[in-house]
ModelCIF file with pLDDT and N, C-alpha, C, O atoms, coordinates in Angstrom:
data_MODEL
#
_entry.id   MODEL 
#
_entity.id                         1 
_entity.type                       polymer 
_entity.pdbx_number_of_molecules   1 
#
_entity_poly.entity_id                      1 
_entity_poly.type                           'polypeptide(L)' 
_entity_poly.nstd_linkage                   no 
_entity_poly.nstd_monomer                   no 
_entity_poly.pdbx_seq_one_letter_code       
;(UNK)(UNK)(UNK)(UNK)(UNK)(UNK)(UNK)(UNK)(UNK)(UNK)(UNK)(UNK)(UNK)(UNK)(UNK)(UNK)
(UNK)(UNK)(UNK)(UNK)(UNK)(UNK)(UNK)(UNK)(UNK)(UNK)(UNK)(UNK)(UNK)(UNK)(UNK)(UNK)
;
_entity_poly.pdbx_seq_one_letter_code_can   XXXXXXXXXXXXXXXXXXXXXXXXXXXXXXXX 
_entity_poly.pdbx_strand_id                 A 
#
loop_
_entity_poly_seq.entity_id 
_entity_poly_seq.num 
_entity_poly_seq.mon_id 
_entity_poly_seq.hetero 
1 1  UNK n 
1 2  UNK n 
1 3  UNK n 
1 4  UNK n 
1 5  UNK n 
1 6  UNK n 
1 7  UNK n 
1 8  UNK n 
1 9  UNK n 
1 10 UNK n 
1 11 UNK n 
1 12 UNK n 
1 13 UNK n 
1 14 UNK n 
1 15 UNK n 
1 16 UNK n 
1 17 UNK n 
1 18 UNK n 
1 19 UNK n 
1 20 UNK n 
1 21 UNK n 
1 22 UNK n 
1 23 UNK n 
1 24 UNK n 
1 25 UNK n 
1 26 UNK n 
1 27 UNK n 
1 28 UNK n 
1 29 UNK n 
1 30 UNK n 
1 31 UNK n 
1 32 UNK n 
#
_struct_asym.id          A 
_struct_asym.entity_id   1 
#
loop_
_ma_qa_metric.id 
_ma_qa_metric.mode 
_ma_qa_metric.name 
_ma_qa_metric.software_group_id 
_ma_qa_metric.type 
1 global pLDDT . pLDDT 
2 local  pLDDT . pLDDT 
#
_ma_qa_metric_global.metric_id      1 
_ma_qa_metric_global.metric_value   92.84 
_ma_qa_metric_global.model_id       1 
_ma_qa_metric_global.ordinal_id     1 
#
loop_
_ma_qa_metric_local.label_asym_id 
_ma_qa_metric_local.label_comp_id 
_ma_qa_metric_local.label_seq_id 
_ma_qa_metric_local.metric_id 
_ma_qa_metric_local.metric_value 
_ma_qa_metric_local.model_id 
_ma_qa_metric_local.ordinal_id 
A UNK 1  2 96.00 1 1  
A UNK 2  2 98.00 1 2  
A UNK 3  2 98.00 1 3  
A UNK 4  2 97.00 1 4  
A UNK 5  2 97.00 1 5  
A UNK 6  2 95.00 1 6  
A UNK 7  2 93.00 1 7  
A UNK 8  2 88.00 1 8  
A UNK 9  2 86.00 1 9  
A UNK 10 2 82.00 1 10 
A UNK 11 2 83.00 1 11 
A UNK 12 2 83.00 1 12 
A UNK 13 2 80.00 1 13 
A UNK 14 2 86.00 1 14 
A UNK 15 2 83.00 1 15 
A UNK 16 2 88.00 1 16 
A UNK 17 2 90.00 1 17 
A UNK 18 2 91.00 1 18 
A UNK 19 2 95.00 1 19 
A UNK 20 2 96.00 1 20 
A UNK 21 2 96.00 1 21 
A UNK 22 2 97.00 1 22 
A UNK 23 2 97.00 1 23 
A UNK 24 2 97.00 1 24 
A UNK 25 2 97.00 1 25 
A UNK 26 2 97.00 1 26 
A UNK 27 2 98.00 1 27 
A UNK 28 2 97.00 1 28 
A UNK 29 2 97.00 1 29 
A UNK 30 2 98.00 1 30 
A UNK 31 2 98.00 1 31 
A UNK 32 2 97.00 1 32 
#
loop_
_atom_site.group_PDB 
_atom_site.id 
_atom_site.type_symbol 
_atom_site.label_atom_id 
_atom_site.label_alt_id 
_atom_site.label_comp_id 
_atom_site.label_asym_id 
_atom_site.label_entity_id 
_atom_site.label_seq_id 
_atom_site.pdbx_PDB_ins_code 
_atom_site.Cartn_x 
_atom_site.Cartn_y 
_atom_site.Cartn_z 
_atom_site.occupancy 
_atom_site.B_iso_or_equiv 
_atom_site.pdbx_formal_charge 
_atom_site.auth_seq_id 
_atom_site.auth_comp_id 
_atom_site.auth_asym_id 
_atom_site.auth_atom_id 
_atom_site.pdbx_PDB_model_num 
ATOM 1   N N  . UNK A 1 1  ? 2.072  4.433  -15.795 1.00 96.00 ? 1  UNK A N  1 
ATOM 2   C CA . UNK A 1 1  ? 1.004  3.439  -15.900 1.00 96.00 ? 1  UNK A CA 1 
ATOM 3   C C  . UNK A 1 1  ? 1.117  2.356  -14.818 1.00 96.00 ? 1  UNK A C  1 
ATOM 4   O O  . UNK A 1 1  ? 0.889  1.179  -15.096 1.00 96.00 ? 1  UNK A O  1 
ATOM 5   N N  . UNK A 1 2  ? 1.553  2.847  -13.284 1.00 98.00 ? 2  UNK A N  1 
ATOM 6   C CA . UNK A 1 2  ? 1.633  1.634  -12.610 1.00 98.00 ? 2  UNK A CA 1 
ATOM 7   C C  . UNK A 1 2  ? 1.098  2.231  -11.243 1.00 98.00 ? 2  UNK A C  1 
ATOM 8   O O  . UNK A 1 2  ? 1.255  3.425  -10.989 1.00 98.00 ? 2  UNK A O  1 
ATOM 9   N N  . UNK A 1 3  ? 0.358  1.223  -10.229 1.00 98.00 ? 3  UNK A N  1 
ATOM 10  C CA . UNK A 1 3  ? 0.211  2.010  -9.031  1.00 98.00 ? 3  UNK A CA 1 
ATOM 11  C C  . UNK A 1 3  ? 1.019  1.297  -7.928  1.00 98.00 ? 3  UNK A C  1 
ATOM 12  O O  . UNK A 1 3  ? 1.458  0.150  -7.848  1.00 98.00 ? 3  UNK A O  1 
ATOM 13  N N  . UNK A 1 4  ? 1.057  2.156  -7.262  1.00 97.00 ? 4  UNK A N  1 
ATOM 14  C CA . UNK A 1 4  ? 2.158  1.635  -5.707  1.00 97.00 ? 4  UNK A CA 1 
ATOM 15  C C  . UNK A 1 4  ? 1.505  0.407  -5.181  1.00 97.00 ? 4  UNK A C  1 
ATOM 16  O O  . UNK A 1 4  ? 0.277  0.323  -5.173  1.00 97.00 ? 4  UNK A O  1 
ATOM 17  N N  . UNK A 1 5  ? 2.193  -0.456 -4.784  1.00 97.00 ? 5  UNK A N  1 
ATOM 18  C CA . UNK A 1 5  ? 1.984  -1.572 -3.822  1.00 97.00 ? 5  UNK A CA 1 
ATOM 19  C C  . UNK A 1 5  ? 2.327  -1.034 -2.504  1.00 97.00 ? 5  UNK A C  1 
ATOM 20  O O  . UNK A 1 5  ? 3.447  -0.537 -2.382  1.00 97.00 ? 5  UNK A O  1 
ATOM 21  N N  . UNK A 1 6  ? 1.258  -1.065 -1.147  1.00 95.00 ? 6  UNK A N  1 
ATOM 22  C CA . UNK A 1 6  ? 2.036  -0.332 -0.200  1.00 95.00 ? 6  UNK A CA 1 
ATOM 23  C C  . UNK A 1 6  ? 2.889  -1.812 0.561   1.00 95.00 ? 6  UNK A C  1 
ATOM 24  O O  . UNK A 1 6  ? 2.497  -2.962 0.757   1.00 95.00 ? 6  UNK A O  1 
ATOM 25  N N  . UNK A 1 7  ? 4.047  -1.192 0.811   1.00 93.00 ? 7  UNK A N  1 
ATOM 26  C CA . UNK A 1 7  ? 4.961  -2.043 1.349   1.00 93.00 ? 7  UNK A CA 1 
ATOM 27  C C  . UNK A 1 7  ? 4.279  -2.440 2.835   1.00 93.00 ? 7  UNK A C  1 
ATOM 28  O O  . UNK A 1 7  ? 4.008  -3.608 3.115   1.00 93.00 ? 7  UNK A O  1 
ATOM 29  N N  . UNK A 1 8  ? 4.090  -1.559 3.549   1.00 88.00 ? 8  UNK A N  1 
ATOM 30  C CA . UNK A 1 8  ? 3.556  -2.281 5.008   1.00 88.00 ? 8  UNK A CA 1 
ATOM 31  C C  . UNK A 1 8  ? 4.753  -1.276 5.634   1.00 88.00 ? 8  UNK A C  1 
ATOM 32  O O  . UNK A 1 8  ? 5.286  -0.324 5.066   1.00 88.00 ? 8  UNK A O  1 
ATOM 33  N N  . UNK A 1 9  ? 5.020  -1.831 7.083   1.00 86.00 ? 9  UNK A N  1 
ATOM 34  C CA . UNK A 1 9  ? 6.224  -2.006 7.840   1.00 86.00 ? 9  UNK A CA 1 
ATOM 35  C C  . UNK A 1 9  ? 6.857  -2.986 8.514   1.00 86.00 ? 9  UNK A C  1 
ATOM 36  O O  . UNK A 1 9  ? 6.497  -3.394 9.618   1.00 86.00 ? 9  UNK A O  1 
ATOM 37  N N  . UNK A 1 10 ? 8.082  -3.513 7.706   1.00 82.00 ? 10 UNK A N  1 
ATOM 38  C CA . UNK A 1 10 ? 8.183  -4.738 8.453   1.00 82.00 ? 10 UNK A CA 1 
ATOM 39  C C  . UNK A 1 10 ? 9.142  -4.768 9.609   1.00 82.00 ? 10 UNK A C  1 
ATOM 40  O O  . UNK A 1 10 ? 9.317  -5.726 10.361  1.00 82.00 ? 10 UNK A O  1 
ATOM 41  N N  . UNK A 1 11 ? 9.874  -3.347 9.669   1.00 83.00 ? 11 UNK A N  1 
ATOM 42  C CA . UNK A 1 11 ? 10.813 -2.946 11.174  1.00 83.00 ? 11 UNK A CA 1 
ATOM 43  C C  . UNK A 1 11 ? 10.008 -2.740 12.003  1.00 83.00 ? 11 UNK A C  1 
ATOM 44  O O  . UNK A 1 11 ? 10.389 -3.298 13.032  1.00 83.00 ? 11 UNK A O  1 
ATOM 45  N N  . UNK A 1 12 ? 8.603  -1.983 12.226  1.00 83.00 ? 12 UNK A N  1 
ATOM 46  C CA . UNK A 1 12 ? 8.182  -1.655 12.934  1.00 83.00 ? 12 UNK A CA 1 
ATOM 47  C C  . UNK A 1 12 ? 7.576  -3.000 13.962  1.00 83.00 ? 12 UNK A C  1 
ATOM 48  O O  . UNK A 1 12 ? 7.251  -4.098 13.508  1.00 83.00 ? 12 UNK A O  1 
ATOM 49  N N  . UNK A 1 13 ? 7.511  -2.546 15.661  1.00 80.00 ? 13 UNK A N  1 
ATOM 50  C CA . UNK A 1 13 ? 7.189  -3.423 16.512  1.00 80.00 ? 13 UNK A CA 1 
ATOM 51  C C  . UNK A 1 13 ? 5.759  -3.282 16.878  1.00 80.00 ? 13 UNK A C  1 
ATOM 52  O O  . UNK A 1 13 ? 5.596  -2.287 17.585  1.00 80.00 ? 13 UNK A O  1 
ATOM 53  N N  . UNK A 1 14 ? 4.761  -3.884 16.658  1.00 86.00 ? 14 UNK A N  1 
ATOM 54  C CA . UNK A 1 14 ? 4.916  -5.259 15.962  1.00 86.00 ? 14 UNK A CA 1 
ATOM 55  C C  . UNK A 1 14 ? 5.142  -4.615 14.443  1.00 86.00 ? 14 UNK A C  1 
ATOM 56  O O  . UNK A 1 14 ? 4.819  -3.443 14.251  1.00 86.00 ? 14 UNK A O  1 
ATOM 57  N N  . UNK A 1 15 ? 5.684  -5.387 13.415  1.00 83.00 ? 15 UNK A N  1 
ATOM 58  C CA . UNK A 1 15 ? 5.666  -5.088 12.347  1.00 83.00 ? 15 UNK A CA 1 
ATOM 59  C C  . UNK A 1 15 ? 4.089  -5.133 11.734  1.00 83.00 ? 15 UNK A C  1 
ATOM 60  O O  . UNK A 1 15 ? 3.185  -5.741 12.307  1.00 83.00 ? 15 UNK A O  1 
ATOM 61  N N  . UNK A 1 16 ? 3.938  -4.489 10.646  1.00 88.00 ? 16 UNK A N  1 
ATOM 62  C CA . UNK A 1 16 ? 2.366  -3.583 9.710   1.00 88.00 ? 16 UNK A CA 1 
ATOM 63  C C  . UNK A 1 16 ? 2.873  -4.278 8.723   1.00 88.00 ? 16 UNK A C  1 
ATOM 64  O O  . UNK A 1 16 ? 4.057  -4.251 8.387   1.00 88.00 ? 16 UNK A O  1 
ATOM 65  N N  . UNK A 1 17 ? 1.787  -5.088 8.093   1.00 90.00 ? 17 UNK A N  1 
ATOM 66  C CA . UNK A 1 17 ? 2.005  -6.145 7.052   1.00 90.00 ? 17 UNK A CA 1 
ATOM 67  C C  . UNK A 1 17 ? 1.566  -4.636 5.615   1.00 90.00 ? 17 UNK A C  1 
ATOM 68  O O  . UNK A 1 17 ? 1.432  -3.418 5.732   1.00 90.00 ? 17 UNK A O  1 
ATOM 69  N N  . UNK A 1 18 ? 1.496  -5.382 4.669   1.00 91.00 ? 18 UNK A N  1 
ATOM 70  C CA . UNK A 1 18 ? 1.008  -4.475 3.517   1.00 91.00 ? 18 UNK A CA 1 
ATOM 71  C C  . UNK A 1 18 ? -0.349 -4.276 3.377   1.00 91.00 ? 18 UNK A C  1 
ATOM 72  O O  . UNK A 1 18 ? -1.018 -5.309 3.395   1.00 91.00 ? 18 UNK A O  1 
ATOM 73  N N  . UNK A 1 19 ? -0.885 -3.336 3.255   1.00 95.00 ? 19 UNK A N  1 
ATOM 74  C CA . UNK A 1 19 ? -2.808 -2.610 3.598   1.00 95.00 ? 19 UNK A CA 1 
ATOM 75  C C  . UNK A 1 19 ? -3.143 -2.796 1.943   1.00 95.00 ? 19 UNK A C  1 
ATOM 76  O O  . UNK A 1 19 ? -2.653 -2.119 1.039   1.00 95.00 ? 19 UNK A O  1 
ATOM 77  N N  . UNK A 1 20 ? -4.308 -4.125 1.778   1.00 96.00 ? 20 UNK A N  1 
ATOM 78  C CA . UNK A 1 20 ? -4.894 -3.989 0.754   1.00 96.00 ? 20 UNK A CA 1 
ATOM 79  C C  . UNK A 1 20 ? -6.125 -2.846 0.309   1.00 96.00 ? 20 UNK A C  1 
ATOM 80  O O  . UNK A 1 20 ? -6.927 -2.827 -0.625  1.00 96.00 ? 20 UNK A O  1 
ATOM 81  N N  . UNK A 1 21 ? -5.827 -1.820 1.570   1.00 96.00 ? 21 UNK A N  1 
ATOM 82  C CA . UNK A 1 21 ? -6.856 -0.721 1.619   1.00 96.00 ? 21 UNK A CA 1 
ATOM 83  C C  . UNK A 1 21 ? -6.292 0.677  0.812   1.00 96.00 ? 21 UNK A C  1 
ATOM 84  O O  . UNK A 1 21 ? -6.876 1.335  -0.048  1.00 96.00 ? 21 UNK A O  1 
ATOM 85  N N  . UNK A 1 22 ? -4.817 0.904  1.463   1.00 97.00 ? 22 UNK A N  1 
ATOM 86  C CA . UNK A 1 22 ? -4.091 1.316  0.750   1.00 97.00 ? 22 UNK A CA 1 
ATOM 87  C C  . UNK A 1 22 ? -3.541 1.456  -0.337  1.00 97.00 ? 22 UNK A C  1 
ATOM 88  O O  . UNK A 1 22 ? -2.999 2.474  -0.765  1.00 97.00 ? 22 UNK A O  1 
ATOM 89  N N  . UNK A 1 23 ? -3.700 -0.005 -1.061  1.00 97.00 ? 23 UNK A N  1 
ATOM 90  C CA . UNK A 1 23 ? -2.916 -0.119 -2.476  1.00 97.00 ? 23 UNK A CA 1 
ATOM 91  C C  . UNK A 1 23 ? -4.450 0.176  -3.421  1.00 97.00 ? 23 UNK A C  1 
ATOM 92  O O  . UNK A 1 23 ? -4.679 0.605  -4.552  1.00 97.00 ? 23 UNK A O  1 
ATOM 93  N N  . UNK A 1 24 ? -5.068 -0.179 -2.586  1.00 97.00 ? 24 UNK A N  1 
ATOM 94  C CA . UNK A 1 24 ? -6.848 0.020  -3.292  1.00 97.00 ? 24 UNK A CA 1 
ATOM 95  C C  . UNK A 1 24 ? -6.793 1.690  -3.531  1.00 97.00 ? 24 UNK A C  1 
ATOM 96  O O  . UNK A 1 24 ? -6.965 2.318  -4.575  1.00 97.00 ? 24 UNK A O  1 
ATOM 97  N N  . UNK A 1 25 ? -6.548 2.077  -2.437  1.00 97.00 ? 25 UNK A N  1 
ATOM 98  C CA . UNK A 1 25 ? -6.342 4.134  -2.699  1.00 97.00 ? 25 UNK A CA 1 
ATOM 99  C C  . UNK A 1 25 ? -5.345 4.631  -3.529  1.00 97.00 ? 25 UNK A C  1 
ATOM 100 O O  . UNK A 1 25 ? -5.413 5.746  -4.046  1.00 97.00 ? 25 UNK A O  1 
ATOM 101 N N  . UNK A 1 26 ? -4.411 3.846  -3.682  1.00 97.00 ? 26 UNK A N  1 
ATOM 102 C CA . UNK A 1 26 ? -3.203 4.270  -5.052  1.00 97.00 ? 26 UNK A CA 1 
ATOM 103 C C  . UNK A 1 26 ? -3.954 3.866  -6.226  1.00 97.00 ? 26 UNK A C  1 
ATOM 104 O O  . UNK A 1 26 ? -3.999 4.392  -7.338  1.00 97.00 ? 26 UNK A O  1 
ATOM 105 N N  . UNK A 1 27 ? -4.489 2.913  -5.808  1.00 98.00 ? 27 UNK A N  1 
ATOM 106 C CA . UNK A 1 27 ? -4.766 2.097  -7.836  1.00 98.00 ? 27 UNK A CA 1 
ATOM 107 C C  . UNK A 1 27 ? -6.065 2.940  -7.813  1.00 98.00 ? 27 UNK A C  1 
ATOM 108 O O  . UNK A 1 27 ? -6.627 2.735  -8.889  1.00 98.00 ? 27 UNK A O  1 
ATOM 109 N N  . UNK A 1 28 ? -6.874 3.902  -6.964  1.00 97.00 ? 28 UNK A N  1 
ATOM 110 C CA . UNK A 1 28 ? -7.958 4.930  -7.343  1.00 97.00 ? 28 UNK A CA 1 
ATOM 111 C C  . UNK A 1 28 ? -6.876 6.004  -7.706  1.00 97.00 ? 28 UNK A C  1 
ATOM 112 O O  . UNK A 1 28 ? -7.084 6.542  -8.793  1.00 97.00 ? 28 UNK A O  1 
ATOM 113 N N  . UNK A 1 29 ? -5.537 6.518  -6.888  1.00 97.00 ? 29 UNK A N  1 
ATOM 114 C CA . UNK A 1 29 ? -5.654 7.466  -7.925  1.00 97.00 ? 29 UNK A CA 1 
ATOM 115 C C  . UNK A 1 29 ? -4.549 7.598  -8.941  1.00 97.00 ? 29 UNK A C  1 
ATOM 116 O O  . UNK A 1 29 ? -4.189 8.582  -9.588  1.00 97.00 ? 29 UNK A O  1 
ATOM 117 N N  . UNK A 1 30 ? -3.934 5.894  -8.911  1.00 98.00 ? 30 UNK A N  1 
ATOM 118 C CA . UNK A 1 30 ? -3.336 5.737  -10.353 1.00 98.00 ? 30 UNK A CA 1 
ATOM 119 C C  . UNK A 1 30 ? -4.817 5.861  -11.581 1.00 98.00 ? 30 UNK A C  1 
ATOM 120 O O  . UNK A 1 30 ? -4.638 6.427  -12.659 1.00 98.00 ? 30 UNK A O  1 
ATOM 121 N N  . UNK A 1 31 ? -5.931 5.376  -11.287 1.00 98.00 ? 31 UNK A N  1 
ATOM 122 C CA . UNK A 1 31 ? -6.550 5.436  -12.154 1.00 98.00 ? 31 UNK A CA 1 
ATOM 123 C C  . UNK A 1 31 ? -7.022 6.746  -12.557 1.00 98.00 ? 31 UNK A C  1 
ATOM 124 O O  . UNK A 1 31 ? -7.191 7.206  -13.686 1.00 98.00 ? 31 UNK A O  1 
ATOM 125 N N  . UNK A 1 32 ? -7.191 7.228  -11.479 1.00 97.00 ? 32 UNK A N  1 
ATOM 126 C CA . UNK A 1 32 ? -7.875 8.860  -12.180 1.00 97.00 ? 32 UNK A CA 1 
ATOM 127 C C  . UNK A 1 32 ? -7.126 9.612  -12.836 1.00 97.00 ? 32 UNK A C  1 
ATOM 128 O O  . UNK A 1 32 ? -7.559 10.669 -13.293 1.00 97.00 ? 32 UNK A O  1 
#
């Protein structure tokens, strides 16, 4: 009953913050 938060990347150069687009596509298919 939980969906992923995507972490991002924070090693990577430049570092990739966390994608509220992404966690939006887990919590679609935590929901389904």
């Amino acid at each position: 009953n939980s969906f992923a938060i995507d972490p991002g990347d924070p090693l990577a150069v430049p570092p990739v913050p966390a994608s509220p687009s992404i966690t939006a596509a887990n919590l679609q298919t935590a929901l389904t």
